[in-house]
Protein backbone atom coordinates (compact mmCIF):
# COMPACT_ATOMS: atom_id res chain seq x y z
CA UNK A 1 100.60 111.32 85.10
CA UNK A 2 100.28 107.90 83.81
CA UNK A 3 98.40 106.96 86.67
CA UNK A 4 95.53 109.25 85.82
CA UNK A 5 95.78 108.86 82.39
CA UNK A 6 94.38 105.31 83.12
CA UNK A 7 91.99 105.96 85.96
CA UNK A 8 90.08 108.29 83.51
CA UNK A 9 90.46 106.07 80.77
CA UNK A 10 89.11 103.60 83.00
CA UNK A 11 86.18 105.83 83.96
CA UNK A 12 85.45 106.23 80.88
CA UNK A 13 84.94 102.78 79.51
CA UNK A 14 82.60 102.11 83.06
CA UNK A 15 80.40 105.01 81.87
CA UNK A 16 79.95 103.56 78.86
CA UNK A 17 79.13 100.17 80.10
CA UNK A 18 76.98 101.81 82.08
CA UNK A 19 75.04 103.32 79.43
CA UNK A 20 75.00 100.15 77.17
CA UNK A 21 74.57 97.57 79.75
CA UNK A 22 70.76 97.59 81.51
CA UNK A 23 71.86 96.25 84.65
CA UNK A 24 74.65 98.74 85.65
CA UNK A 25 73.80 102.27 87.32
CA UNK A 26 75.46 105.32 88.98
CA UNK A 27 74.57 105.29 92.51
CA UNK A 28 75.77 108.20 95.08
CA UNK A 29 76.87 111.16 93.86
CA UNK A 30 77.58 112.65 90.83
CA UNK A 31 77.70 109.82 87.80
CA UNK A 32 81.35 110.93 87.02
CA UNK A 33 82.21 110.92 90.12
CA UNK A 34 81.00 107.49 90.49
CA UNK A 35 82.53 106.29 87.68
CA UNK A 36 86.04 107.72 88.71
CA UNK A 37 85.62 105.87 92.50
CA UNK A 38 85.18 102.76 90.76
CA UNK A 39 88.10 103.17 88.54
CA UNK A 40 90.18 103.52 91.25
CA UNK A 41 89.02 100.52 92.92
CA UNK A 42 89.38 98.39 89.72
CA UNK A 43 92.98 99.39 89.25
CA UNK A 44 93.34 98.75 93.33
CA UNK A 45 91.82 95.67 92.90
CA UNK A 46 93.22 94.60 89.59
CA UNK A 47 96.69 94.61 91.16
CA UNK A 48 96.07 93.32 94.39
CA UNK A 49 93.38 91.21 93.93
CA UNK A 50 93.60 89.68 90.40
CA UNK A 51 96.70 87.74 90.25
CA UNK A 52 95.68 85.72 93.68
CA UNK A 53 92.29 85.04 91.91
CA UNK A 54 94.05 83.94 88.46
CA UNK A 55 96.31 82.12 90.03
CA UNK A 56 93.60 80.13 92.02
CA UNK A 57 91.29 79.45 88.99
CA UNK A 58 94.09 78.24 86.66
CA UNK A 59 92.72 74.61 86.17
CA UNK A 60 89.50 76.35 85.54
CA UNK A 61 90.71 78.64 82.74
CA UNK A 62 92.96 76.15 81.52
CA UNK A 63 90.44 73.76 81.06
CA UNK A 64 88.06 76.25 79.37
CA UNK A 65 90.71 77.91 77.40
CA UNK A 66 90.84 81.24 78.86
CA UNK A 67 87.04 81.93 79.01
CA UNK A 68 86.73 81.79 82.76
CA UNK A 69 88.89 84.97 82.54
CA UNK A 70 85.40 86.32 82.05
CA UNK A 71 84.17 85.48 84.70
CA UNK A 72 86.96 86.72 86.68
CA UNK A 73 87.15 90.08 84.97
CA UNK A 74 83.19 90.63 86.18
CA UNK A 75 84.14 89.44 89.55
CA UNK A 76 86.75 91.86 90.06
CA UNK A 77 84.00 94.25 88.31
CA UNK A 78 81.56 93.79 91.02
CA UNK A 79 84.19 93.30 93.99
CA UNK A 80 85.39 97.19 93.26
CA UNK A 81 81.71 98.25 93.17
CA UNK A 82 80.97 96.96 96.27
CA UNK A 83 84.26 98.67 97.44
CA UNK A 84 83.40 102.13 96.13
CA UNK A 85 79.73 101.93 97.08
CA UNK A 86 80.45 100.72 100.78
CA UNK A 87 83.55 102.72 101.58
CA UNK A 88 83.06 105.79 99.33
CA UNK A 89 79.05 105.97 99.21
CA UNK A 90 79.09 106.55 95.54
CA UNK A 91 79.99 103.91 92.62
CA UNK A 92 77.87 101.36 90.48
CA UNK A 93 75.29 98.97 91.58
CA UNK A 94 75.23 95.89 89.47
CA UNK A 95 72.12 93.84 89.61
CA UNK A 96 73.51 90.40 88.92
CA UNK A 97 75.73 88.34 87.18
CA UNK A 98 75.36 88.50 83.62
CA UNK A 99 75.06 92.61 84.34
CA UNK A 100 78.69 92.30 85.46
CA UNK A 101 79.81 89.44 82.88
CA UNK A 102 78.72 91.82 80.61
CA UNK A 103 79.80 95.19 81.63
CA UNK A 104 83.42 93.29 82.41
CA UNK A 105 83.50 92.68 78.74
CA UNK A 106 82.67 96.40 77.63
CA UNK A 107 85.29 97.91 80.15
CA UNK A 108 88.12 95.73 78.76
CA UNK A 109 87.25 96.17 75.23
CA UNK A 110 86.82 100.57 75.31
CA UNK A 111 89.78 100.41 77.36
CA UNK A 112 91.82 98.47 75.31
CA UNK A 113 90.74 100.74 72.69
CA UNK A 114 91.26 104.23 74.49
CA UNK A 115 94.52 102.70 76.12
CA UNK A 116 96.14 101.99 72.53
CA UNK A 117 94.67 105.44 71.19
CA UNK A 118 96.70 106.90 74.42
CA UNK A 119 99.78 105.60 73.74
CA UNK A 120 99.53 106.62 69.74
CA UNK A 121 99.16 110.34 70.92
């Protein structure tokens, strides 16, 4: 249950990156749908993928205090749209960086946000 809890929750805060952020779009099928495909492949890649990353830019984020979590946060952003677009058909298409950068930085803060609200409830 928990599992879907955050995969909607997830969903969620890509939708509304998507509407607040110019460079991110639905592509495929239905926009929910598309949002849910790439919530799935965040969480997939935020486990698998993540910690290798982290662990490889350490210096990096040491050295900039923890910003260049960032810019790891939008890579793992656009790595799981690519996934759900090319495997799936149907996710987000990011135009560039700072469309990612950006929209990494809305998804953590809504779900942050809906994530606590969860857990009051």
């Amino acid at each position: 249950m928990r599992f879907i809890l955050n995969t909607l929750l997830t969903a969620i805060a890509v939708a509304v990156a998507a509407f607040l952020v110019p460079g991110i779009n639905p592509y495929g099928a239905d926009p929910w749908v598309s949002f849910i495909f790439v919530a799935l492949f965040l969480g997939v890649v935020n486990s698998l993928v993540k910690p290798f990353i982290t662990l490889i830019s350490l210096p990096v984020t040491i050295l900039t205090l923890g910003i260049f979590q960032l810019v790891v946060n939008s890579f793992m952003l656009e790595l799981a749209s690519w996934l759900s677009v090319n495997l799936l058909g149907a996710g987000i298409s990011i135009s560039g960086f700072w469309s990612a950068f950006f929209g990494a930085i809305i998804v953590s803060i809504i779900s942050s946000l809906l994530g606590g609200a969860a857990e009051q409830s």
